[in-house]
Protein backbone atom coordinates (compact mmCIF):
# COMPACT_ATOMS: atom_id res chain seq x y z
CA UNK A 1 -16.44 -32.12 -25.43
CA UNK A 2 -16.68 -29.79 -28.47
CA UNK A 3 -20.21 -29.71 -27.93
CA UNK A 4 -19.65 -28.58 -24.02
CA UNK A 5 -16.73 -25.80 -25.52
CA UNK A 6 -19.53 -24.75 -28.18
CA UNK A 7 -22.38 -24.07 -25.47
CA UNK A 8 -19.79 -22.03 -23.15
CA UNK A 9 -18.73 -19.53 -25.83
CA UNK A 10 -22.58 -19.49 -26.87
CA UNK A 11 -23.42 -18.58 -23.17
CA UNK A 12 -20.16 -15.82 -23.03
CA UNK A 13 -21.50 -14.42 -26.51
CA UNK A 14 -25.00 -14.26 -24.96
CA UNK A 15 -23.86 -12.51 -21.75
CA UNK A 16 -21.95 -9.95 -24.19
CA UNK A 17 -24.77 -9.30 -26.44
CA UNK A 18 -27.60 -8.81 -23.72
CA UNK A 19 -28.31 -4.95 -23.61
CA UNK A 20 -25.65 -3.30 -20.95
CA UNK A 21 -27.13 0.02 -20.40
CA UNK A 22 -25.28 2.72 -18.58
CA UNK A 23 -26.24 4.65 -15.85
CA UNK A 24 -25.60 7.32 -13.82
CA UNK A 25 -25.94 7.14 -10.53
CA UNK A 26 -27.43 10.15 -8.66
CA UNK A 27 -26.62 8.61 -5.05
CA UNK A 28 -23.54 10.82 -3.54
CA UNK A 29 -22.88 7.16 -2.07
CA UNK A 30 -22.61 5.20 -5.69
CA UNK A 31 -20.14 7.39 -7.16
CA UNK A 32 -18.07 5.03 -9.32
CA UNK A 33 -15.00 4.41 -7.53
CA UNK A 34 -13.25 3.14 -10.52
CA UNK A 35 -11.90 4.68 -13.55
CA UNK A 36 -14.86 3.42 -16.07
CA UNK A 37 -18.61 5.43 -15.38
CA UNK A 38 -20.10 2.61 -17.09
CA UNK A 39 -21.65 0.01 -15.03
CA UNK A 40 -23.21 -3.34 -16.43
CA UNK A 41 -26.93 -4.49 -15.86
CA UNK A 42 -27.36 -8.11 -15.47
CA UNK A 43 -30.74 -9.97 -15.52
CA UNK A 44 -30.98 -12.68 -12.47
CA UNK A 45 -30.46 -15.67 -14.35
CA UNK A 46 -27.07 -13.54 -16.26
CA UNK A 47 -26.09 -13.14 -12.69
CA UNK A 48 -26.15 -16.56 -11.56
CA UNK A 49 -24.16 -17.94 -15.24
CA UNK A 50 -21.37 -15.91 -14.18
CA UNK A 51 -21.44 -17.03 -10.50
CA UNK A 52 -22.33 -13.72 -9.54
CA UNK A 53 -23.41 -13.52 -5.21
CA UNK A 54 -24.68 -10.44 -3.49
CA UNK A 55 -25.21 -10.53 0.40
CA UNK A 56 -25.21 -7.62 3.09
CA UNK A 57 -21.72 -6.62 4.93
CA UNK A 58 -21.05 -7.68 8.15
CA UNK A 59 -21.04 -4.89 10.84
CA UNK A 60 -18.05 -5.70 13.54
CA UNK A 61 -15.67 -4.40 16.13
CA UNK A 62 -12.47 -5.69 15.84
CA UNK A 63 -8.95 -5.09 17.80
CA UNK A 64 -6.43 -5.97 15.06
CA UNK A 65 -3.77 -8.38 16.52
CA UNK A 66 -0.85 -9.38 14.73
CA UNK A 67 1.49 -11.69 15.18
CA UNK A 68 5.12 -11.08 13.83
CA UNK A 69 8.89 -12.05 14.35
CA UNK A 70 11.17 -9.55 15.97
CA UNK A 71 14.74 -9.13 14.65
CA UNK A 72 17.16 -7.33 16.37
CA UNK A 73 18.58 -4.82 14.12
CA UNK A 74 22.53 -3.94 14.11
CA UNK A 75 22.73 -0.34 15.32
CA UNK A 76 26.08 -0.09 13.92
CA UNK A 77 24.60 0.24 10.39
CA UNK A 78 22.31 2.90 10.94
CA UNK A 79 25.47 4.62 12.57
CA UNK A 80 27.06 3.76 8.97
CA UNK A 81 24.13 4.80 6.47
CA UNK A 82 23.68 8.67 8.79
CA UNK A 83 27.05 9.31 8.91
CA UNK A 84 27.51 8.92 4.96
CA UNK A 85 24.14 10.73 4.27
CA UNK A 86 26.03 13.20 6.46
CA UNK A 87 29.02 13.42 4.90
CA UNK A 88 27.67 13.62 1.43
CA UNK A 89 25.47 16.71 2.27
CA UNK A 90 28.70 18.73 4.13
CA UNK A 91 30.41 17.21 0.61
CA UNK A 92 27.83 18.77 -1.57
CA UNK A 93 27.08 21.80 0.07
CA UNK A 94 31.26 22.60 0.36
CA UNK A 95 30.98 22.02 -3.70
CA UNK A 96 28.21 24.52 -4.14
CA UNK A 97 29.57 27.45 -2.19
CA UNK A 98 33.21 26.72 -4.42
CA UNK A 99 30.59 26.70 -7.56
CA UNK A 100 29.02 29.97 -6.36
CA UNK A 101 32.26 31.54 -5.44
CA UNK A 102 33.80 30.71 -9.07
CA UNK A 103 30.91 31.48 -10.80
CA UNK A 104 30.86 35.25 -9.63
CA UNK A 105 33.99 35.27 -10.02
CA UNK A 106 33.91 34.62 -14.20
CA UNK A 107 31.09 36.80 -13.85
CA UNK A 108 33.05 39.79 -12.55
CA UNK A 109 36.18 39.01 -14.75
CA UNK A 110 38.08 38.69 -11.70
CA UNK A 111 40.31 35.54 -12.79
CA UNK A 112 38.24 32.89 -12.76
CA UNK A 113 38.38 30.98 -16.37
CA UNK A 114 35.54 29.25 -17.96
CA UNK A 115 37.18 26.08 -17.45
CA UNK A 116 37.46 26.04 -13.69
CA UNK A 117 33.78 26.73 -14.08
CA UNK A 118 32.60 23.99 -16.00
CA UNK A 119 35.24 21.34 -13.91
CA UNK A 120 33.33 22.83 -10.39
CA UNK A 121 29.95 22.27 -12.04
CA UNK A 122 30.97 18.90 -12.75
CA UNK A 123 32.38 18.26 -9.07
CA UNK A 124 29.34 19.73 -7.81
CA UNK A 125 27.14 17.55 -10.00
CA UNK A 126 28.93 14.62 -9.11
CA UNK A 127 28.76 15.43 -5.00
CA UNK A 128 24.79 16.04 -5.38
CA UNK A 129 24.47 12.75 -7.09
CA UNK A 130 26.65 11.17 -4.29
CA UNK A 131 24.33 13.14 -2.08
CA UNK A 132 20.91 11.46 -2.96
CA UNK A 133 22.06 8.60 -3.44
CA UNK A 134 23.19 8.31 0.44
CA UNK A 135 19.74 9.80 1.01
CA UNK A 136 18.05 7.52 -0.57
CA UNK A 137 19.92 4.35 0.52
CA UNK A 138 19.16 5.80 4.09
CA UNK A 139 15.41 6.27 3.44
CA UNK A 140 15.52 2.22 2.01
CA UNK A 141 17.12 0.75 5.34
CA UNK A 142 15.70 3.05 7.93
CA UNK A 143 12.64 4.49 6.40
CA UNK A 144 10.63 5.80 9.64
CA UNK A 145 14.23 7.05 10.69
CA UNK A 146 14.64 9.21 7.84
CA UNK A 147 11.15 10.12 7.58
CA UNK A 148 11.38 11.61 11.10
CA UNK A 149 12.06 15.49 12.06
CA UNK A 150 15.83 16.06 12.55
CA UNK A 151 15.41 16.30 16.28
CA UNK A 152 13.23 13.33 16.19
CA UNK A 153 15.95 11.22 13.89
CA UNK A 154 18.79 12.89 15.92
CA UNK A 155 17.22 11.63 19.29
CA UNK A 156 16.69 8.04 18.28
CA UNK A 157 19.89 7.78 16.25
CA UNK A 158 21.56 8.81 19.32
CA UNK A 159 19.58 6.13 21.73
CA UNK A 160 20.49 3.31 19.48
CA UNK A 161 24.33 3.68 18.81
CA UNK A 162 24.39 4.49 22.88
CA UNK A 163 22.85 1.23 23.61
CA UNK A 164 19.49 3.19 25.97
CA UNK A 165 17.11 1.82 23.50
CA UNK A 166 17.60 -1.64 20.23
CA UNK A 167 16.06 -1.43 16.85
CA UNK A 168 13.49 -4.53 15.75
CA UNK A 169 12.43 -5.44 12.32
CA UNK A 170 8.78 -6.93 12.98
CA UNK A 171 8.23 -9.43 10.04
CA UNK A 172 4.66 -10.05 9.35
CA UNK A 173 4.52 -13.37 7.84
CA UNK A 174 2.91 -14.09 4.04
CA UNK A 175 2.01 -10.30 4.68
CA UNK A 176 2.89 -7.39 1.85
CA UNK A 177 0.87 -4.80 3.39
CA UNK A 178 -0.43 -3.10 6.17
CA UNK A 179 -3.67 -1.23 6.33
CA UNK A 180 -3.44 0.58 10.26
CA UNK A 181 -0.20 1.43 11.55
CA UNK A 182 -0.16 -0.42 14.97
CA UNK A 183 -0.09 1.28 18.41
CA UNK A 184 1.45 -1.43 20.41
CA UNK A 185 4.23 -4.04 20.35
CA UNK A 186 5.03 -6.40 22.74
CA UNK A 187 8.37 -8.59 22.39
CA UNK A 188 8.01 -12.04 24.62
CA UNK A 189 11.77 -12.13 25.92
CA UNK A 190 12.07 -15.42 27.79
CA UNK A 191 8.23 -15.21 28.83
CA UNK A 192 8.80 -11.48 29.70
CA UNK A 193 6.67 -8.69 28.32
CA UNK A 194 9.03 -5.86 26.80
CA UNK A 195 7.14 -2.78 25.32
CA UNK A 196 8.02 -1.23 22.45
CA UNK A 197 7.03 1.39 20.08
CA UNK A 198 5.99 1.07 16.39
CA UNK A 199 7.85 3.76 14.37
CA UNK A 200 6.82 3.24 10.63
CA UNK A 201 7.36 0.37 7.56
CA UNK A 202 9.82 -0.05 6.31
CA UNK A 203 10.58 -0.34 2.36
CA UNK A 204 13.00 -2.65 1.96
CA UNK A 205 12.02 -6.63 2.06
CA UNK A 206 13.95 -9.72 3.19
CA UNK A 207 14.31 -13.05 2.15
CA UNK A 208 10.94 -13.73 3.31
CA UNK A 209 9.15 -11.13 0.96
CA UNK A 210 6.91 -10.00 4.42
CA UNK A 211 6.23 -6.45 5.19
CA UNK A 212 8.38 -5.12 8.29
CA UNK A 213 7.94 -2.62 10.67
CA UNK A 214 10.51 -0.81 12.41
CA UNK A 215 9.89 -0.99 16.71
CA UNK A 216 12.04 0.82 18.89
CA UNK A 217 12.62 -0.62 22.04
CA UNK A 218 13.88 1.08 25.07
CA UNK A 219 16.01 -0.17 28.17
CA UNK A 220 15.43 -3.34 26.33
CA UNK A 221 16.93 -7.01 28.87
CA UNK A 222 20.61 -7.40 29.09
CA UNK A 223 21.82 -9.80 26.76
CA UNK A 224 19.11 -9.47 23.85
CA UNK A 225 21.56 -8.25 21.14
CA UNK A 226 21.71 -7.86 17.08
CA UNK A 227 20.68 -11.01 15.36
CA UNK A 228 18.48 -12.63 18.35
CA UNK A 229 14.69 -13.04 16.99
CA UNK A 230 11.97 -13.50 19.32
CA UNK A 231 8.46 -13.20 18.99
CA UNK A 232 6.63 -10.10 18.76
CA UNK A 233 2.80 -8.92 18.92
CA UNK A 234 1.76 -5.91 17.42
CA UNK A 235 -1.72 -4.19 18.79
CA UNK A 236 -3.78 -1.64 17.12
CA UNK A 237 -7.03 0.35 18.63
CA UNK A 238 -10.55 -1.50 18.12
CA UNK A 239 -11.79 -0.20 14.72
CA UNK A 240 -15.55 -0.34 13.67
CA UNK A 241 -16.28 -1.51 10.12
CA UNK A 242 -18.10 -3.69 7.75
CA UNK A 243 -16.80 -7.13 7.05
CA UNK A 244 -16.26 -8.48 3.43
CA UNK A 245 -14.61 -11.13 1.67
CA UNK A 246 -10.77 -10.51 0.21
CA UNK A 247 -12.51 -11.47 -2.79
CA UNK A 248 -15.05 -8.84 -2.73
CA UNK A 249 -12.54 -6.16 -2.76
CA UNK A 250 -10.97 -4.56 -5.89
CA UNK A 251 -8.19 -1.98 -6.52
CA UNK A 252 -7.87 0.42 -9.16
CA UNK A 253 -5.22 3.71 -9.17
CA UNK A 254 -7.58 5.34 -7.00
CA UNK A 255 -7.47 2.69 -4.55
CA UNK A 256 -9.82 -0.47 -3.14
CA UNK A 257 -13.56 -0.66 -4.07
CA UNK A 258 -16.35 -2.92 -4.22
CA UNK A 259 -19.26 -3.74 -6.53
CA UNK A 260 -23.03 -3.05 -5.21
CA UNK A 261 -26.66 -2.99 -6.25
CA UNK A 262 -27.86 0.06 -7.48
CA UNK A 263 -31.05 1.33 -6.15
CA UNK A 264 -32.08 2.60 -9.06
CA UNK A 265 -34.12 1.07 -11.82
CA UNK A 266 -32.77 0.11 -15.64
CA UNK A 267 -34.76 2.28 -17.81
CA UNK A 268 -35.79 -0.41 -20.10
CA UNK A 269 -36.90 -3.02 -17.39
CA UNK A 270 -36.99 -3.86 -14.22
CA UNK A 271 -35.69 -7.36 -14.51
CA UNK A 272 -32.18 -6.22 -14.42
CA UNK A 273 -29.84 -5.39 -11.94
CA UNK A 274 -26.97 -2.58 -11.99
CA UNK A 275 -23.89 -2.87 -9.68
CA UNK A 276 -21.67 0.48 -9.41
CA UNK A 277 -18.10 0.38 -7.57
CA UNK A 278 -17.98 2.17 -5.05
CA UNK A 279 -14.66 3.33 -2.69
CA UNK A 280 -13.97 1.34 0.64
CA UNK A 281 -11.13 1.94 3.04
CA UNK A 282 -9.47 -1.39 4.07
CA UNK A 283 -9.07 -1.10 8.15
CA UNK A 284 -7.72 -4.43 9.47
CA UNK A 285 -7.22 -7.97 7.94
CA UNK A 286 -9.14 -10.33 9.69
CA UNK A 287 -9.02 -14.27 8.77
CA UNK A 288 -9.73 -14.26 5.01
CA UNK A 289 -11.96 -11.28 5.14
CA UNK A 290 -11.30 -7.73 5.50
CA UNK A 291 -12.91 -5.14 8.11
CA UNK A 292 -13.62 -2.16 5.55
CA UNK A 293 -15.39 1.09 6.37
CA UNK A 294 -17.50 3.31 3.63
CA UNK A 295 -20.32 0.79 3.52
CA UNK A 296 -23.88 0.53 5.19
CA UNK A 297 -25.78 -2.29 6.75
CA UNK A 298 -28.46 -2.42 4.16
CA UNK A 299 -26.07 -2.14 1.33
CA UNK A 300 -26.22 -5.14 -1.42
CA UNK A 301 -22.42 -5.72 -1.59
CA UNK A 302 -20.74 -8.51 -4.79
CA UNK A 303 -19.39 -11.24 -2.60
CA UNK A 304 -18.34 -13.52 -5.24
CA UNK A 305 -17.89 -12.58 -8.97
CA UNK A 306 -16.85 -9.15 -8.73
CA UNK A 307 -13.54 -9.84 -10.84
CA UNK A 308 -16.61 -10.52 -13.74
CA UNK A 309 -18.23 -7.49 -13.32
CA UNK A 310 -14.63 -5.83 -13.71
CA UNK A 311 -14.22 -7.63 -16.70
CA UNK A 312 -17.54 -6.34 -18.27
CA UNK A 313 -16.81 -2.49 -17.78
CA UNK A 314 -16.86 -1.01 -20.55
CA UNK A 315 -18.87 -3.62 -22.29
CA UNK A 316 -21.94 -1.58 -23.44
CA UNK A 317 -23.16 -2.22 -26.76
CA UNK A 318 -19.88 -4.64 -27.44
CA UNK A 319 -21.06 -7.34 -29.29
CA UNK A 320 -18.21 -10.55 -30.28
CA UNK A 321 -17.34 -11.10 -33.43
CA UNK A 322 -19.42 -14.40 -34.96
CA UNK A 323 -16.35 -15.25 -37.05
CA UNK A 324 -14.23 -15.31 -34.38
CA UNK A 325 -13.91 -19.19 -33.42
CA UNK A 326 -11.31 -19.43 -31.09
């Protein structure tokens, strides 16, 4: 065993002190994607020690189908959280016109004392707090709502509480996020196809730590209510991509990338390969791969091992310290 341990740190330490040139690439298309310009070259048999496999993307059409559980949403809370977004705003504006008022006031000498200044400050202070706080509660429960234009929130606040049109959370099962907003949804109600339309994400999770979207659905069945669930299928366009495995994609601040061969040449030698990251959009989830677009056909794309080349940004000229036994 400690002769096995003693030939796998050997084999690390070699990996780490083969040359790791850097290189810039002069392809618009191999812009480093993440935040590092320094790329590692590997020689073929380096490559294959870490596990490292290359293979071209997949070019596919695919209409992203997903399926989801519908809850009916109380419309009585949404009724709750704009009314007291409402409230707070008439609240803090009231405050700020008394603040103005009393401030030109003391200004002008005209009898209004410091300290019914400073006390309206404070009331104002306290109202605008109030104030974004109801906001932002709102934008938490009813995100897409809030989001809206006032006409736009006005119109489906007024739907709901009127019972023309019900809310739906769509979970998405072992989901946390969503790449395309869908087009469609389509809740099976007793075998009966009831359209409704997508209006956002929402931010807040449930119990079952799943993305949600909010659906509005008009002149929904008699009888479907708050609390019924029933099962819902959400439908986006057919998008046109490049398909890769989850574990080919990376993220970084900027967003996902990939690793792939460079088509340049090391300057040293030609035995050695050099993978840049380079930017991907994520377009639809589609078993355990993902339908990505900013790719080509002919590209040389890390299918496995790309969490190694991560790992080895940075790297050049690092060499481990000998003393270092652990």
């Amino acid at each position: 065993m400690k002769r096995l341990v003693a030939a796998s740190l050997a084999a690390c330490a070699l990996l780490l002190q083969s040359s790791v040139s850097v290189g810039n690439a002069d392809d618009d298309d191999e812009r480093p994607a993440a935040a590092g310009d320094q790329t590692p070259d590997l020689t073929a048999k380096q490559q294959k020690a870490v596990g490292i496999v290359v293979a071209h993307p997949v070019a596919a059409k695919l209409p992203e189908r997903i399926d989801a559980v519908g809850l009916v949403l109380d419309a009585t809370m949404l009724i709750s959280d704009s009314g007291e977004v409402a409230g707070a705003e008439a609240a803090e504006q009231s405050a700020a016109a008394e603040l103005a008022r009393l401030r030109a006031l003391h200004q002008g000498g005209a009898g209004a004392s410091l300290k019914q200044l400073e006390a309206a400050q404070a009331d104002h202070a306290k109202l605008r707090a109030q104030a974004e706080l109801a906001t932002a509660r709102m934008a938490l429960h009813w995100g897409p709502i809030s989001d809206a234009t006032p006409a736009a929130r006005q119109k489906i606040v007024a739907a709901a509480t009127r019972g023309r049109s019900l809310l739906v959370r769509a979970e998405l099962p072992g989901r946390h996020t969503l790449s395309v907003m869908p087009e469609k949804a389509l809740l099976n109600v007793d075998g009966i196809q009831v359209p409704g339309r997508p209006l956002g994400v929402l931010r807040e999770t449930t119990e079952t730590q799943s993305i949600g979207l909010l659906i509005e659905v008009p002149n929904a069945p008699a009888g479907l209510g708050p609390g019924a669930r029933v099962p819902v299928t959400l439908s986006s366009a057919v998008r046109s991509g490049f398909l890769l495995p989850r574990e080919a994609v990376l993220y970084d601040e900027n967003g996902a990338y990939v690793f792939k061969k460079s088509e340049r040449k090391t300057q040293k030698t030609d035995d050695k390969t050099s993978f840049v990251p380079v930017k991907v959009k994520l377009l639809a989830a589609a078993g355990g791969d993902w339908l990505t677009e900013g790719l080509d056909d002919d590209d040389e794309v890390v299918v496995q091992g790309a969490g190694v080349l991560w790992s080895l940004q940075g790297m050049a000229g690092h060499v481990p310290d000998d003393d270092d036994d652990d």
